[in-house]
Protein backbone atom coordinates (compact mmCIF):
# COMPACT_ATOMS: atom_id res chain seq x y z
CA UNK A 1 198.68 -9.23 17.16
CA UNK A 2 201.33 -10.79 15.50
CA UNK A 3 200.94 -14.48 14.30
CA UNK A 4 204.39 -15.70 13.45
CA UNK A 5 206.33 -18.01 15.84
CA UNK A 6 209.70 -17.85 13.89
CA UNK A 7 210.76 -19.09 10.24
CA UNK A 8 210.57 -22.99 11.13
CA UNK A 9 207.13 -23.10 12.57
CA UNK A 10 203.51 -22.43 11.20
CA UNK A 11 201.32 -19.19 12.37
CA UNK A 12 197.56 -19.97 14.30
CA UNK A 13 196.06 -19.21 10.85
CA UNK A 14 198.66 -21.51 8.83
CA UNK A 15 198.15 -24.57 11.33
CA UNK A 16 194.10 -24.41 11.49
CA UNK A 17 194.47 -24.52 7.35
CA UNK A 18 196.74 -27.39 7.56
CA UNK A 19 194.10 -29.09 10.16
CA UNK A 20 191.06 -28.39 7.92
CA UNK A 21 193.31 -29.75 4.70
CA UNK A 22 194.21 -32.57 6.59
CA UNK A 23 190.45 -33.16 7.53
CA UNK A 24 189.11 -33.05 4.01
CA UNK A 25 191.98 -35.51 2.91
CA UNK A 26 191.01 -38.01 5.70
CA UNK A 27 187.27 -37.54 5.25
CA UNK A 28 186.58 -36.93 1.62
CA UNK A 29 183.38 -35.42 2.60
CA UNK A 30 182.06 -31.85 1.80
CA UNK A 31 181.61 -30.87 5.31
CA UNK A 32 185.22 -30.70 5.32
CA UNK A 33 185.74 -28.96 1.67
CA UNK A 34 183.08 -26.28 2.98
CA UNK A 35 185.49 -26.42 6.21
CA UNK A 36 188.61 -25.91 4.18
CA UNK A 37 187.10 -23.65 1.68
CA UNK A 38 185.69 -21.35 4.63
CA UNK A 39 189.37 -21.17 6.64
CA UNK A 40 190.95 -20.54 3.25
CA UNK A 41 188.25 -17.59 2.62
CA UNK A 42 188.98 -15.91 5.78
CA UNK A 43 192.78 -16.34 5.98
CA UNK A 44 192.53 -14.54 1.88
CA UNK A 45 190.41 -11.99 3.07
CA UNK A 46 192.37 -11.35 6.15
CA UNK A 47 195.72 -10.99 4.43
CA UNK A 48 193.42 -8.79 2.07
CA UNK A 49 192.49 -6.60 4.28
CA UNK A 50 196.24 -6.32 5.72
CA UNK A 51 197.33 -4.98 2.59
CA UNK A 52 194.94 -2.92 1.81
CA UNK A 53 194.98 -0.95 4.96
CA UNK A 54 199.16 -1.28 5.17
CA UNK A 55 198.91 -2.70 8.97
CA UNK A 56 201.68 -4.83 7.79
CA UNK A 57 204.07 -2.20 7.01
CA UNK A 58 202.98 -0.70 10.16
CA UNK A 59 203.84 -3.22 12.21
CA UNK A 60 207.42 -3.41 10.94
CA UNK A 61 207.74 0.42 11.18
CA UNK A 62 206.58 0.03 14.84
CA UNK A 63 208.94 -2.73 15.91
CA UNK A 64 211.83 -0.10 14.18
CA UNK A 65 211.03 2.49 15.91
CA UNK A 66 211.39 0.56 19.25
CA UNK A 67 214.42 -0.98 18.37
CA UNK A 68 216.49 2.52 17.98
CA UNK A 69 215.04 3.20 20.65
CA UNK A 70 216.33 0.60 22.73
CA UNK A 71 219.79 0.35 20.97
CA UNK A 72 220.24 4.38 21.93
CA UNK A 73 219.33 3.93 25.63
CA UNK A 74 221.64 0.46 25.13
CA UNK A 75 224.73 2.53 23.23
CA UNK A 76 224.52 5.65 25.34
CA UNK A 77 224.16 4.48 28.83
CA UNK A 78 224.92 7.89 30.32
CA UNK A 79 222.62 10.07 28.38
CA UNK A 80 220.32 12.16 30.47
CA UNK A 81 216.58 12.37 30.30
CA UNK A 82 216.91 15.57 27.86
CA UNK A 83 218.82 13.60 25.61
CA UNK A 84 216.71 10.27 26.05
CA UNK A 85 213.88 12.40 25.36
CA UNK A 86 215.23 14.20 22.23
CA UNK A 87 215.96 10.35 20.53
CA UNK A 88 212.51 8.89 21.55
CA UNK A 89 210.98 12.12 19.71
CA UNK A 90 213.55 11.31 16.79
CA UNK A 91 211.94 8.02 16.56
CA UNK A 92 208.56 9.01 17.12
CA UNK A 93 208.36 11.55 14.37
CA UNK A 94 209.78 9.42 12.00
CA UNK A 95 207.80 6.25 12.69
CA UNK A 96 204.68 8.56 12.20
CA UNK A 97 206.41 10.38 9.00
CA UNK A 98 206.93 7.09 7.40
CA UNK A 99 203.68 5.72 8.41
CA UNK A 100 201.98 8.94 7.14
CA UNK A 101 203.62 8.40 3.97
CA UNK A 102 201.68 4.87 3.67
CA UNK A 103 198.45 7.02 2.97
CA UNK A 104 200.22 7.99 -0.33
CA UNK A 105 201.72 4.95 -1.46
CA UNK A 106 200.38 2.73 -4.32
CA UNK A 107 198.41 -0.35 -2.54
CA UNK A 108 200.46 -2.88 -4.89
C-alpha cells in the first residue's frame, strides 16, 4: 500500500510524525519525546526494511508494467485477443525479468 497523496501533501506516516513533533513542542514533556522518538523509530525502520527488501523498486516496476499495458490496449484499439495477449506476456516477463534482477543488485 502506497502512502503518497501527491508532491504537495504529506503521507499517513509523514503527518503522524509531524503530530507527535508538534506534541512534544507544545508539551515539553517526555511522554511526548518517547512519542516522537517511537514514530520516528518505526517510520526509519520501515523505510529500512523497504530498501532492503527492494519493495520500492517493485512497486514502480509494477505500476510500469500496467501502464504499457494500458497505453497498448489504448494505442491499438483493434488488436485481437492473440495480440492483447502476446503484449500483456511482453510486459509480464519483463516486469518479472527486471524484478528478478533486484535479487542481484547491490542494496545501496
Amino acid at each position: 500500500m502506497s502512502e503518497a497523496k501527491g508532491d504537495s501533501q504529506m503521507s499517513n506516516s509523514q503527518l503522524i510524525q509531524q503530530l507527535a513533533l508538534l506534541n512534544w513542542l507544545k508539551a515539553d514533556d517526555v511522554h511526548s519525546k518517547e512519542l516522537l522518538t517511537a514514530v520516528t523509530s518505526v517510520q526509519v525502520a520501515r523505510e529500512i526494511l523497504t530498501r532492503l527488501t527492494g519493495q520500492d523498486k517493485v512497486d514502480i516496476y509494477k505500476k510500469e508494467c500496467i501502464l504499457m499495458i494500458a497505453n497498448y490496449v489504448k494505442t491499438h484499439p483493434r488488436a485481437s485477443q492473440q495480440e492483447l495477449n502476446k503484449e500483456v506476456e511482453k510486459q509480464v516477463l519483463l516486469f518479472a525479468a527486471r524484478v528478478q534482477a533486484l535479487d542481484s543488485a547491490p542494496l545501496f
